[in-house]
Structures are given as C-alpha cells and as structure tokens.
N, C-alpha and C. Protein backbone atom coordinates (compact mmCIF):
# COMPACT_ATOMS: atom_id res chain seq x y z
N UNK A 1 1.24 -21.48 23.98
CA UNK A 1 2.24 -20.96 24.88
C UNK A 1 2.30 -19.44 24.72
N UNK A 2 2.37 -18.53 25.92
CA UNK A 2 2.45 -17.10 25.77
C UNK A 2 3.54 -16.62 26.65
N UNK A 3 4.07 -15.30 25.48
CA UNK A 3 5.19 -14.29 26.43
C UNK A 3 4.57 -14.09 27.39
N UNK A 4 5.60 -14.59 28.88
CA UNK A 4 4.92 -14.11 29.90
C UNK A 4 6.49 -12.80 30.11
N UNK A 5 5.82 -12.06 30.11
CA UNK A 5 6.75 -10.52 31.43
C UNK A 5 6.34 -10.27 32.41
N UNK A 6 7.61 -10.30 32.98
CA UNK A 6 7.15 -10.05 34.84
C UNK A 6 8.59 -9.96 35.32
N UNK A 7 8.72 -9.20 36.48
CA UNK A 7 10.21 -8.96 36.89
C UNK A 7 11.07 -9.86 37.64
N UNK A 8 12.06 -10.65 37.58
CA UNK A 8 12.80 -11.15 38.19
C UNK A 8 13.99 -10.11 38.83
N UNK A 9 13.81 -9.87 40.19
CA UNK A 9 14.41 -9.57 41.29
C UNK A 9 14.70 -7.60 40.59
N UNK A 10 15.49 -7.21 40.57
CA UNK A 10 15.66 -6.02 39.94
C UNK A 10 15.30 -5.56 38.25
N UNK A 11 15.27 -6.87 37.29
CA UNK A 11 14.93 -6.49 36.06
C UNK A 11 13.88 -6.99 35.49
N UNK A 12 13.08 -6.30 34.89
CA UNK A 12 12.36 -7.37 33.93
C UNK A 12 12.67 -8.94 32.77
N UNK A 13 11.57 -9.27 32.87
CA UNK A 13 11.93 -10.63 31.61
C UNK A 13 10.93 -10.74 30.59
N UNK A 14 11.08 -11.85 29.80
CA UNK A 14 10.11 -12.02 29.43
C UNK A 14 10.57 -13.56 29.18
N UNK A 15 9.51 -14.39 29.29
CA UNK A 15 9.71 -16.07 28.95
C UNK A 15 8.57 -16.39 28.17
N UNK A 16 9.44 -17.26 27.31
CA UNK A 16 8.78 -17.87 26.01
C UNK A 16 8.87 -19.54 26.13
N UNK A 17 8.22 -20.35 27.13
CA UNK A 17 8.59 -21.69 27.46
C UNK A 17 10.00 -21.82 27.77
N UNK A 18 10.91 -22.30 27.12
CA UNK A 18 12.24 -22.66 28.00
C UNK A 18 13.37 -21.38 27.67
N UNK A 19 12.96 -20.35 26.43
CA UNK A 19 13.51 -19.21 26.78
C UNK A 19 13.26 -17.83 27.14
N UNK A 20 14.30 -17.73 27.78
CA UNK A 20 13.97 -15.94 28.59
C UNK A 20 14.90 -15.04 28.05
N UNK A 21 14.27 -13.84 27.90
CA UNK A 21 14.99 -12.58 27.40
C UNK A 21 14.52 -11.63 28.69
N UNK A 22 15.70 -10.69 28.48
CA UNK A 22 15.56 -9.05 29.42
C UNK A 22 14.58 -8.41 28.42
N UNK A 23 13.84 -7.76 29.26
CA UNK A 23 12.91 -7.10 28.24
C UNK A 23 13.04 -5.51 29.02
N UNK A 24 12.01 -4.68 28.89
CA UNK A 24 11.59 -3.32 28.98
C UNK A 24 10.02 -3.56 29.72
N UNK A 25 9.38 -2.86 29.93
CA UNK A 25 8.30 -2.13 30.36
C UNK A 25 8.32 -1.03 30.81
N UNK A 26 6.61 -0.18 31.22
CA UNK A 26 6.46 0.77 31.26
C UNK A 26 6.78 1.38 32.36
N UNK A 27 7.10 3.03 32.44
CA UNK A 27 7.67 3.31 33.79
C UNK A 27 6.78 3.40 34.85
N UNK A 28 5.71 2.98 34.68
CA UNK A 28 4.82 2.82 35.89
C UNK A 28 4.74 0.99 36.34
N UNK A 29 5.63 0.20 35.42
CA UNK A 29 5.54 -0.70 35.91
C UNK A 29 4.30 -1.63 35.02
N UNK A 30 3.87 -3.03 35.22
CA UNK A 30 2.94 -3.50 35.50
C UNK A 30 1.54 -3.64 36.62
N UNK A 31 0.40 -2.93 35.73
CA UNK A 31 -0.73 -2.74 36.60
C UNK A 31 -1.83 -2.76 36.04
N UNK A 32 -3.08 -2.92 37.04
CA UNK A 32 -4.17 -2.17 35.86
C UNK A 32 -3.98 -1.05 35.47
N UNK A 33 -4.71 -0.89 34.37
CA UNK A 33 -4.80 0.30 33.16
C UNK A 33 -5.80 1.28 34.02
N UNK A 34 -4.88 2.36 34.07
CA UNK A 34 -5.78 3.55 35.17
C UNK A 34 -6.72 4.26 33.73
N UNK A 35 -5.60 4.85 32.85
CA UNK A 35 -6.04 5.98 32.12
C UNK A 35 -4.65 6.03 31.09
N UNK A 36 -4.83 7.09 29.73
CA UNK A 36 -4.22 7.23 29.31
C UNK A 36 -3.03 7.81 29.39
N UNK A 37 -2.04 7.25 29.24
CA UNK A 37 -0.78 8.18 29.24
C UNK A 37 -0.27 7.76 30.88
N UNK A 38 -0.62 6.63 31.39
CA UNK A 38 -0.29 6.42 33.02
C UNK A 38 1.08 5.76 33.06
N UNK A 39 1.89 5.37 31.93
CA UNK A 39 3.02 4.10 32.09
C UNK A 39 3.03 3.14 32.61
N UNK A 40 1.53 2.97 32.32
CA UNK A 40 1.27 1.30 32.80
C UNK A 40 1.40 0.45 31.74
N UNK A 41 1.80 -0.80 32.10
CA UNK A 41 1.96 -1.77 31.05
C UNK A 41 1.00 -2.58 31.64
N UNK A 42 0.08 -2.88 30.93
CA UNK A 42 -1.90 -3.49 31.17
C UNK A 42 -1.48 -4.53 31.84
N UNK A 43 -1.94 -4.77 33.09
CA UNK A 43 -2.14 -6.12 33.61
C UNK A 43 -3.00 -7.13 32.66
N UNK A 44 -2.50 -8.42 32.32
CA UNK A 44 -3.69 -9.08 31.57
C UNK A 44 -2.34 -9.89 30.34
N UNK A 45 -3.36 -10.79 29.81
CA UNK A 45 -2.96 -11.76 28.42
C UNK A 45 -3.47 -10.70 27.17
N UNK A 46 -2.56 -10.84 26.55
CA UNK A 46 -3.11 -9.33 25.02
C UNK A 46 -2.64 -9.94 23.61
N UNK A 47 -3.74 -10.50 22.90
CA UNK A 47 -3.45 -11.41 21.50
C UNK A 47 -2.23 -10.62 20.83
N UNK A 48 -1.49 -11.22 20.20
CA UNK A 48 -0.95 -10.72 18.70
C UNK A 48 -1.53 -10.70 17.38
N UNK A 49 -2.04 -9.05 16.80
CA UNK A 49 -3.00 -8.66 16.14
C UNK A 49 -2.13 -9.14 14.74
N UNK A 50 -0.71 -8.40 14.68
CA UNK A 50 0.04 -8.44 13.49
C UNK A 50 1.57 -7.67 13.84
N UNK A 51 2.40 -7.86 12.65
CA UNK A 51 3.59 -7.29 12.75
C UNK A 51 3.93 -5.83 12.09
N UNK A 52 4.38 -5.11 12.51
CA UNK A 52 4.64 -4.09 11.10
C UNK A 52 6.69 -3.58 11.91
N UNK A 53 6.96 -3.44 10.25
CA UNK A 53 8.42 -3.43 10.11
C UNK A 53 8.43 -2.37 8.85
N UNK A 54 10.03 -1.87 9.50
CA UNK A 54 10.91 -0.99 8.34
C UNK A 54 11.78 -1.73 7.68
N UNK A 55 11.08 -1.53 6.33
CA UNK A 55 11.98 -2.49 5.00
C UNK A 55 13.26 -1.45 4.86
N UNK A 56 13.14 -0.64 5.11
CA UNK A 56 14.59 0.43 4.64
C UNK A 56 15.71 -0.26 5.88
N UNK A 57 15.08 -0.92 7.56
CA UNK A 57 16.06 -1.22 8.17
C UNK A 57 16.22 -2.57 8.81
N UNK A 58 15.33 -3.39 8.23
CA UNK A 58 15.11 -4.91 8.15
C UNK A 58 15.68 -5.50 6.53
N UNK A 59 15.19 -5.08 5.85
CA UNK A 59 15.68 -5.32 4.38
C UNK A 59 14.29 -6.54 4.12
N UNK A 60 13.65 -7.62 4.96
CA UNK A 60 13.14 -9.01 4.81
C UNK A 60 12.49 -8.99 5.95
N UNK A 61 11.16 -8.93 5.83
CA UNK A 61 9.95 -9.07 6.91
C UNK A 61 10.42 -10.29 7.99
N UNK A 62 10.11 -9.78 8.94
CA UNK A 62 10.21 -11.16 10.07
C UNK A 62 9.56 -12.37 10.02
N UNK A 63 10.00 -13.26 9.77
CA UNK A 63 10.03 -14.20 10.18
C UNK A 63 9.05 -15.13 11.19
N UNK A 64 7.63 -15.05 10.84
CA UNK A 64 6.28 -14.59 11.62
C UNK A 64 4.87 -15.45 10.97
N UNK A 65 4.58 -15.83 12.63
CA UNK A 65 3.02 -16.70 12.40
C UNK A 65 2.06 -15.58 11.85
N UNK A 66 2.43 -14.28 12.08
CA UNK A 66 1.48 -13.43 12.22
C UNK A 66 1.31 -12.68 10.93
N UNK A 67 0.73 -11.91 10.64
CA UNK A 67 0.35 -10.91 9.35
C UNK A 67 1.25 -9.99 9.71
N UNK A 68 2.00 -9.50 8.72
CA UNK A 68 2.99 -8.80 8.46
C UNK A 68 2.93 -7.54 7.31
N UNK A 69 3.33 -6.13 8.02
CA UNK A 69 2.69 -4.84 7.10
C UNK A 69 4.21 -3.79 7.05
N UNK A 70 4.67 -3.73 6.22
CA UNK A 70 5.93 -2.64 6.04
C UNK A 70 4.92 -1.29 6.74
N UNK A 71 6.02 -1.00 7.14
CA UNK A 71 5.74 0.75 7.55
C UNK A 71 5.98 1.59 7.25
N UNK A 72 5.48 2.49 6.82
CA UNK A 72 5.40 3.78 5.73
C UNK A 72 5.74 5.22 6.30
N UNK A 73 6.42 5.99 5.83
CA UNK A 73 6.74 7.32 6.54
C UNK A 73 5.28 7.97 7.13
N UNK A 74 4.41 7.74 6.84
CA UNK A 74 3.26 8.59 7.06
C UNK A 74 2.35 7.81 7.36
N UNK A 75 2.88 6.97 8.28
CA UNK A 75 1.81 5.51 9.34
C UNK A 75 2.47 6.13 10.65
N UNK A 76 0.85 6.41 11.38
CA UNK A 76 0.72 6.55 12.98
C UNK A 76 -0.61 5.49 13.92
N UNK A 77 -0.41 6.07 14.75
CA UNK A 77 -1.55 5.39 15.36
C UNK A 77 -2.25 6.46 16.62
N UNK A 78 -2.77 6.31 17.00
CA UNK A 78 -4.05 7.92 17.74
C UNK A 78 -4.00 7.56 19.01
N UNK A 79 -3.77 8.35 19.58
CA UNK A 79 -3.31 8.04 21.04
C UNK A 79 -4.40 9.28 21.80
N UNK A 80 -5.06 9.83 21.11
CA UNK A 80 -6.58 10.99 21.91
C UNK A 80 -7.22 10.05 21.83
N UNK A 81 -8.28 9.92 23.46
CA UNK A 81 -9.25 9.17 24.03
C UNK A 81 -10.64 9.46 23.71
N UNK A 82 -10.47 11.19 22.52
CA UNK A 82 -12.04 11.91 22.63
C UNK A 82 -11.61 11.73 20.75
N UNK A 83 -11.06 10.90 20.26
CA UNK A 83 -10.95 10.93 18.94
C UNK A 83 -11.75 9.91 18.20
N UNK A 84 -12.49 9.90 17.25
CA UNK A 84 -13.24 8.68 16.82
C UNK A 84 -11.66 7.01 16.55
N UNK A 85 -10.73 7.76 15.94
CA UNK A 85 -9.82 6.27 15.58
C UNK A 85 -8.86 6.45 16.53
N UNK A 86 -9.46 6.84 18.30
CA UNK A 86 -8.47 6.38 19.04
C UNK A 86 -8.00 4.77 19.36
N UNK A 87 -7.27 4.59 19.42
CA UNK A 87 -6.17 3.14 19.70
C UNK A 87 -6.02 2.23 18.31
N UNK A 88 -6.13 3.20 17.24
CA UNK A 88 -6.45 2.34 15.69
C UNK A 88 -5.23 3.46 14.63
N UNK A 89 -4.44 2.33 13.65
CA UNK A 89 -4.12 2.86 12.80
C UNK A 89 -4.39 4.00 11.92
N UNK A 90 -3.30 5.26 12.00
CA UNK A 90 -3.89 6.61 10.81
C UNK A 90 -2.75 7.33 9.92
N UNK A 91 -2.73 7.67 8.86
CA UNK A 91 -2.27 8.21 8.31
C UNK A 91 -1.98 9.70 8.36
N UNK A 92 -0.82 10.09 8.75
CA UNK A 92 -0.13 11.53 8.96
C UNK A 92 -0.26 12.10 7.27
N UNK A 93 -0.55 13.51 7.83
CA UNK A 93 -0.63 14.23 8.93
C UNK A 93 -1.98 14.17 9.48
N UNK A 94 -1.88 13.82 10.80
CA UNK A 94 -3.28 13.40 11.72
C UNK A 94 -3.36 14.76 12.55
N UNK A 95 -4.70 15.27 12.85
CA UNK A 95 -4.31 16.89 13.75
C UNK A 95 -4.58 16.41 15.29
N UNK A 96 -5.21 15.10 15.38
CA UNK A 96 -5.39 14.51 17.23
C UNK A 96 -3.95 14.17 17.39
N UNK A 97 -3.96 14.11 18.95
CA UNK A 97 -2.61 13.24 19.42
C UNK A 97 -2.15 11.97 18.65
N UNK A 98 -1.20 11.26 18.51
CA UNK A 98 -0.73 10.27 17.70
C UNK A 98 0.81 10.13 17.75
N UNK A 99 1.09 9.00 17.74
CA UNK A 99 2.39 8.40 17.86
C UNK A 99 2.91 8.38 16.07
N UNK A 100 4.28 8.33 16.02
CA UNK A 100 4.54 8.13 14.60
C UNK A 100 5.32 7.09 14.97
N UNK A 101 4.80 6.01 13.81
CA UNK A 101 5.74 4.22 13.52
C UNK A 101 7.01 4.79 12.93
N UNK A 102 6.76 5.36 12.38
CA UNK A 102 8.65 6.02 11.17
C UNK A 102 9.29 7.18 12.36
N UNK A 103 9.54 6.12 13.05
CA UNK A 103 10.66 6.90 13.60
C UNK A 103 12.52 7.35 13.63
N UNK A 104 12.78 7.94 14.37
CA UNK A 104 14.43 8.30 14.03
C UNK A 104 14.93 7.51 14.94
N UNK A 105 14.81 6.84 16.08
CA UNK A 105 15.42 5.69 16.65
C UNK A 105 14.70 4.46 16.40
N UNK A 106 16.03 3.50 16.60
CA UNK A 106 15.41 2.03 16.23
C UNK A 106 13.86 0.97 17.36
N UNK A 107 13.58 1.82 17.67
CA UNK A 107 11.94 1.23 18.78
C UNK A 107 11.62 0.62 17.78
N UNK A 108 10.82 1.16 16.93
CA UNK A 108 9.59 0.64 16.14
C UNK A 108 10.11 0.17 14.91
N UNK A 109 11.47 -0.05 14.75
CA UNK A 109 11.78 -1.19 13.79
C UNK A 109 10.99 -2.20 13.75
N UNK A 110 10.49 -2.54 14.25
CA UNK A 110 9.83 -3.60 14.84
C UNK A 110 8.76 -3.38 15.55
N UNK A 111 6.99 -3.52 14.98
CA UNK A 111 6.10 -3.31 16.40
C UNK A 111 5.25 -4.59 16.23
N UNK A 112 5.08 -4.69 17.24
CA UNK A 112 3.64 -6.15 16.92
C UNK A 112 2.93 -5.72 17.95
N UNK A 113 2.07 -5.14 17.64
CA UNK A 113 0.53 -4.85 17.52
C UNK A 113 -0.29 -5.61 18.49
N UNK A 114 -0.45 -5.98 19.56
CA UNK A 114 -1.15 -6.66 20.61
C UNK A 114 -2.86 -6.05 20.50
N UNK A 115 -4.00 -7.15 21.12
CA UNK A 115 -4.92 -6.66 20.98
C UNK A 115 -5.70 -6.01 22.43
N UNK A 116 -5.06 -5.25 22.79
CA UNK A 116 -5.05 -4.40 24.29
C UNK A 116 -6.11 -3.22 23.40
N UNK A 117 -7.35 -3.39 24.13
CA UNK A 117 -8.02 -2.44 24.01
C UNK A 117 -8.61 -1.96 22.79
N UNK A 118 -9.06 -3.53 22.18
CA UNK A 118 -8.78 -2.79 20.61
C UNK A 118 -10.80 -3.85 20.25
N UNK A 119 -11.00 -4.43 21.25
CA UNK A 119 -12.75 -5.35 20.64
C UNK A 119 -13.43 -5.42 21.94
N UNK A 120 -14.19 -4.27 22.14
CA UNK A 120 -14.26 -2.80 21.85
C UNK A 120 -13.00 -1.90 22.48
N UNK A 121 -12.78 -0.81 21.51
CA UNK A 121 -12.20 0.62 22.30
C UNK A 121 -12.58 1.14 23.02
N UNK A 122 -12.39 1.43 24.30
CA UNK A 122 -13.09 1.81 24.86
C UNK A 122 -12.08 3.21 25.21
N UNK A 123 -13.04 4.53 25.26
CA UNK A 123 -11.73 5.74 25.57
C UNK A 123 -11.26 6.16 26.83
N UNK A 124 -9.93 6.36 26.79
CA UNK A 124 -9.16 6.19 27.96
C UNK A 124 -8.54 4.97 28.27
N UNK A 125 -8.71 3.90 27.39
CA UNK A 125 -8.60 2.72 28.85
C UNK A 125 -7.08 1.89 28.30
N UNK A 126 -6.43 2.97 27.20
CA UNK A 126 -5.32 2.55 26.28
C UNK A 126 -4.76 2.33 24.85
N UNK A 127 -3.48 2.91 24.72
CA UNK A 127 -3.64 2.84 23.24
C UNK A 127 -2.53 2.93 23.06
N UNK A 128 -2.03 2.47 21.74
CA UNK A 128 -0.48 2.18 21.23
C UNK A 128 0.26 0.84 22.15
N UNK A 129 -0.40 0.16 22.53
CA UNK A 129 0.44 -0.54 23.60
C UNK A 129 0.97 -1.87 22.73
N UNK A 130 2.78 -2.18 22.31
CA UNK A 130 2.96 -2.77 21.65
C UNK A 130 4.04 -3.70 21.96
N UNK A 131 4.93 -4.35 21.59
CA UNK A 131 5.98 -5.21 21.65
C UNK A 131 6.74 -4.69 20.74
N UNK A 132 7.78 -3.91 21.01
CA UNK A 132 8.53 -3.41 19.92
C UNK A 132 9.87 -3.17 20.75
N UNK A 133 11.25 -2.71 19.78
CA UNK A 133 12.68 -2.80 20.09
C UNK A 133 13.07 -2.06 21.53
N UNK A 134 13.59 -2.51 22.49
CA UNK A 134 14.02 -1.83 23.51
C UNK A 134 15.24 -1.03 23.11
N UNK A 135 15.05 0.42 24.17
CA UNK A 135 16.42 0.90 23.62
C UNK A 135 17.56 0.53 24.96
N UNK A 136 18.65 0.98 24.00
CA UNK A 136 20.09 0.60 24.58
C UNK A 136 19.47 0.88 26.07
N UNK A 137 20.01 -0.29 27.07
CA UNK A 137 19.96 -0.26 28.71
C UNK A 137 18.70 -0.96 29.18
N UNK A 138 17.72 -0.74 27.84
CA UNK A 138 16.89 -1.58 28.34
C UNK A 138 15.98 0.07 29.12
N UNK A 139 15.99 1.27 29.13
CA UNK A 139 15.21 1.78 29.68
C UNK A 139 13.96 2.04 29.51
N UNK A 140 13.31 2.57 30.37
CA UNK A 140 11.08 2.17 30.47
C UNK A 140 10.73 2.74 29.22
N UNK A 141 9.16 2.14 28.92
CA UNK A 141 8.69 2.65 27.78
C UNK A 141 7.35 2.86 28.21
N UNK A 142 6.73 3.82 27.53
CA UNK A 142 5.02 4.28 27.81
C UNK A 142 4.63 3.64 28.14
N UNK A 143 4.44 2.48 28.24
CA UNK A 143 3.54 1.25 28.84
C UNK A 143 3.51 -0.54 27.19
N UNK A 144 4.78 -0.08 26.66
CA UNK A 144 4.86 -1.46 26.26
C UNK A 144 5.67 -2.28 26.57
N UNK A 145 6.04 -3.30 26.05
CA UNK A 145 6.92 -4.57 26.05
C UNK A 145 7.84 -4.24 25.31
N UNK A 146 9.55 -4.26 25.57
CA UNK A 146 9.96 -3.94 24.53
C UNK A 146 11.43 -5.52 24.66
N UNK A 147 11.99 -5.83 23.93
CA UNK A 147 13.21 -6.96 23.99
C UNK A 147 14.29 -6.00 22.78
N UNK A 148 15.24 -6.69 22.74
CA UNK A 148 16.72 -6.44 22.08
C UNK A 148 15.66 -6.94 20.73
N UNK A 149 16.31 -6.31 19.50
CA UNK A 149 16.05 -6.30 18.22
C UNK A 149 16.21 -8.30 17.57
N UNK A 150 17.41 -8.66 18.44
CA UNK A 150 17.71 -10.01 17.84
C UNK A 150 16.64 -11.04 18.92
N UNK A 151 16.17 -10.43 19.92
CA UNK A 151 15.01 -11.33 21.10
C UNK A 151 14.34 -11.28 20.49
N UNK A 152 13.37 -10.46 19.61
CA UNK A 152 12.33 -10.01 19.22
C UNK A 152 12.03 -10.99 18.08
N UNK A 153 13.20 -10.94 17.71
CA UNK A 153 13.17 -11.57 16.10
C UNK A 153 13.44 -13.03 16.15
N UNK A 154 14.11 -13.48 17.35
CA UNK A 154 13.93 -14.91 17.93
C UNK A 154 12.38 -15.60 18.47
N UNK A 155 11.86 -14.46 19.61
CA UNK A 155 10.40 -14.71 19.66
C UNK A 155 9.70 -14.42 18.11
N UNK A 156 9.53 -13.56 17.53
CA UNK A 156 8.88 -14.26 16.54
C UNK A 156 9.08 -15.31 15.67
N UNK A 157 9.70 -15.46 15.19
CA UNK A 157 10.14 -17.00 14.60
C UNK A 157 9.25 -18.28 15.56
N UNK A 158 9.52 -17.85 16.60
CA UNK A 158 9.08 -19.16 17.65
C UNK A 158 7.54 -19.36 17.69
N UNK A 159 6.93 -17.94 18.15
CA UNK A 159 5.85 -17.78 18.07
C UNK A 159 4.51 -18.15 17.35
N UNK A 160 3.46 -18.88 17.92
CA UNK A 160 2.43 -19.33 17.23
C UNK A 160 1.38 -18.57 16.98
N UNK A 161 0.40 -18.95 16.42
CA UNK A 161 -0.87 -17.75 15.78
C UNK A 161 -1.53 -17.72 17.40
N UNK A 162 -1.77 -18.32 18.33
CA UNK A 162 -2.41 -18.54 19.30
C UNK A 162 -1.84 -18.12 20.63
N UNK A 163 -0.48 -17.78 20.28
CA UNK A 163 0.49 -16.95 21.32
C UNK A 163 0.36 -15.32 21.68
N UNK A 164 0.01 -15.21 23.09
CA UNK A 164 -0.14 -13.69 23.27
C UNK A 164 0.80 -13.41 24.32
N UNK A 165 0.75 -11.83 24.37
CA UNK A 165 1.91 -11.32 25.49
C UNK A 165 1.13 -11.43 26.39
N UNK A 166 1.44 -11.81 27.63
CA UNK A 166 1.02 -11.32 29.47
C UNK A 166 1.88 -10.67 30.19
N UNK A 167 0.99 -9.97 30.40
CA UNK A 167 1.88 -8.62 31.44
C UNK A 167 1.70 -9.01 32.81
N UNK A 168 2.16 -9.43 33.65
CA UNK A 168 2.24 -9.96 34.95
C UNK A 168 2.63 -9.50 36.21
N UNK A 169 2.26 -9.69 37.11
CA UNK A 169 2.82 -8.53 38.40
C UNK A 169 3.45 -9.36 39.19
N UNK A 170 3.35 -11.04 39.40
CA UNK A 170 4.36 -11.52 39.89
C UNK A 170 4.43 -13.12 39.09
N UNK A 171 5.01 -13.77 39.09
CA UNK A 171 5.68 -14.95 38.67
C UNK A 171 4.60 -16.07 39.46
C-alpha cells in the first residue's frame, strides 16, 4: 500500500488506505520534474530510502519499518546539479549549494528520504525531495510532501518496508 498525494478540490491530501491527512506540496504543484529548483513535486511512485530525526526534538526515533539516522548539526544534503554528491548526503561546511537538516524551524524534525532521483542521479532532474513536517497552514514547499508532525508519525508507524510516496495529478 502507498501514500498517495493528490489534491482534493482546493487542498491537498495524502491517503494511506482508509486514512487521509492534509498534507503540503510544492509551489509548482504536482508535475513532471522540469529542472532544479522548479517547485515541482515529481510526478511518479518514490520508495522510502530511510528516516532521519532530531533527538534534541523527538527525544525517541519514530516509530518505523524503515532505517532510522539522528541528525546532526552538520548533516546537509547538495542540491548543485554540476556537483559530484548532488542529490546525496554531506557534511557542512559544504562550499556547493546544499540544504541544511538542523534546522531552526520544525520541517525537518522529521525527513524520510524518498528514492526520487537517487539509482542513477542524474543532474538536474532533482534533489532533496522528501516527506518531512509541514509548516503551520500547511503552506508550499520546494517540491516535497510535507503532513502535521503527529500525521507523519501516524504514517510511519503504519507504514511498510514496501510502501512508497506517489505524487499524483489527479485521483
């Protein structure tokens, strides 16, 4: 069974067999993947690689089919398309473009790691694209999936090793 997201009437969702959460996506919506940095959220089914969490604001790893990695002040991930470890885990201080996991708002309390673009990388075609905390309102994100901190932590619990997100353009 897989998160499907896709919008019901004005908001997004996401359904997990018989439950649904409000979720987030990117501000370009669901589409194909033009290029980097487009706010697309990838048209397509995208495995769950692994989890990574803040023990300073979880206290107890989630609750998870999946492999599970605390996150460290000085864990990023490479978001340059002309970089050898673009769309792959790196350690700050990185001098290419790069996202930082230790952040000052609660997003990435929580990321699970989807396998969008990751067997092979190919450059340009996406990177960082994750399932992680929506913020308050629910507003867009670069092009991931995002649910309420307690959805998140409900889908994983639920979630099987064989369960992936789909990004969907209609129902």
């Amino acid at each position: 069974m897989d998160l499907i997201v896709t919008r019901q009437g004005e908001i997004w969702q996401a359904r997990f067999g018989e439950r649904t959460w409000r979720a987030a996506v990117g501000r370009s919506g669901i589409a194909e993947k033009r290029a980097e940095g487009d706010g697309v959220s990838p048209l397509g089914c995208w495995p769950i690689r692994r989890v990574l969490w803040r023990a300073d604001k979880l206290g107890a790893a989630p609750v998870s089919a999946f492999p599970t990695s605390v996150i460290a002040p000085d864990d990023g991930w490479c978001d340059a398309p002309a970089h050898p470890d673009y769309n792959r885990p790196v350690k700050l201080p990185f001098a290419a473009s790069h996202e930082e996991l230790w952040r000052k708002d609660d997003l990435y309390d929580i990321v699970v790691v989807l396998g969008q673009n990751d067997d092979p990388v190919v450059a340009g075609a996406g990177s960082a694209i994750f399932l992680h905390v929506a913020s308050q309102g629910y507003g867009c994100t670069a092009g991931c999936a995002a649910l309420s901190r307690g959805d998140l932590l409900e889908f994983l619990a639920l979630a099987r090793p064989q369960t992936r997100l789909c990004f969907c353009d209609a129902e």
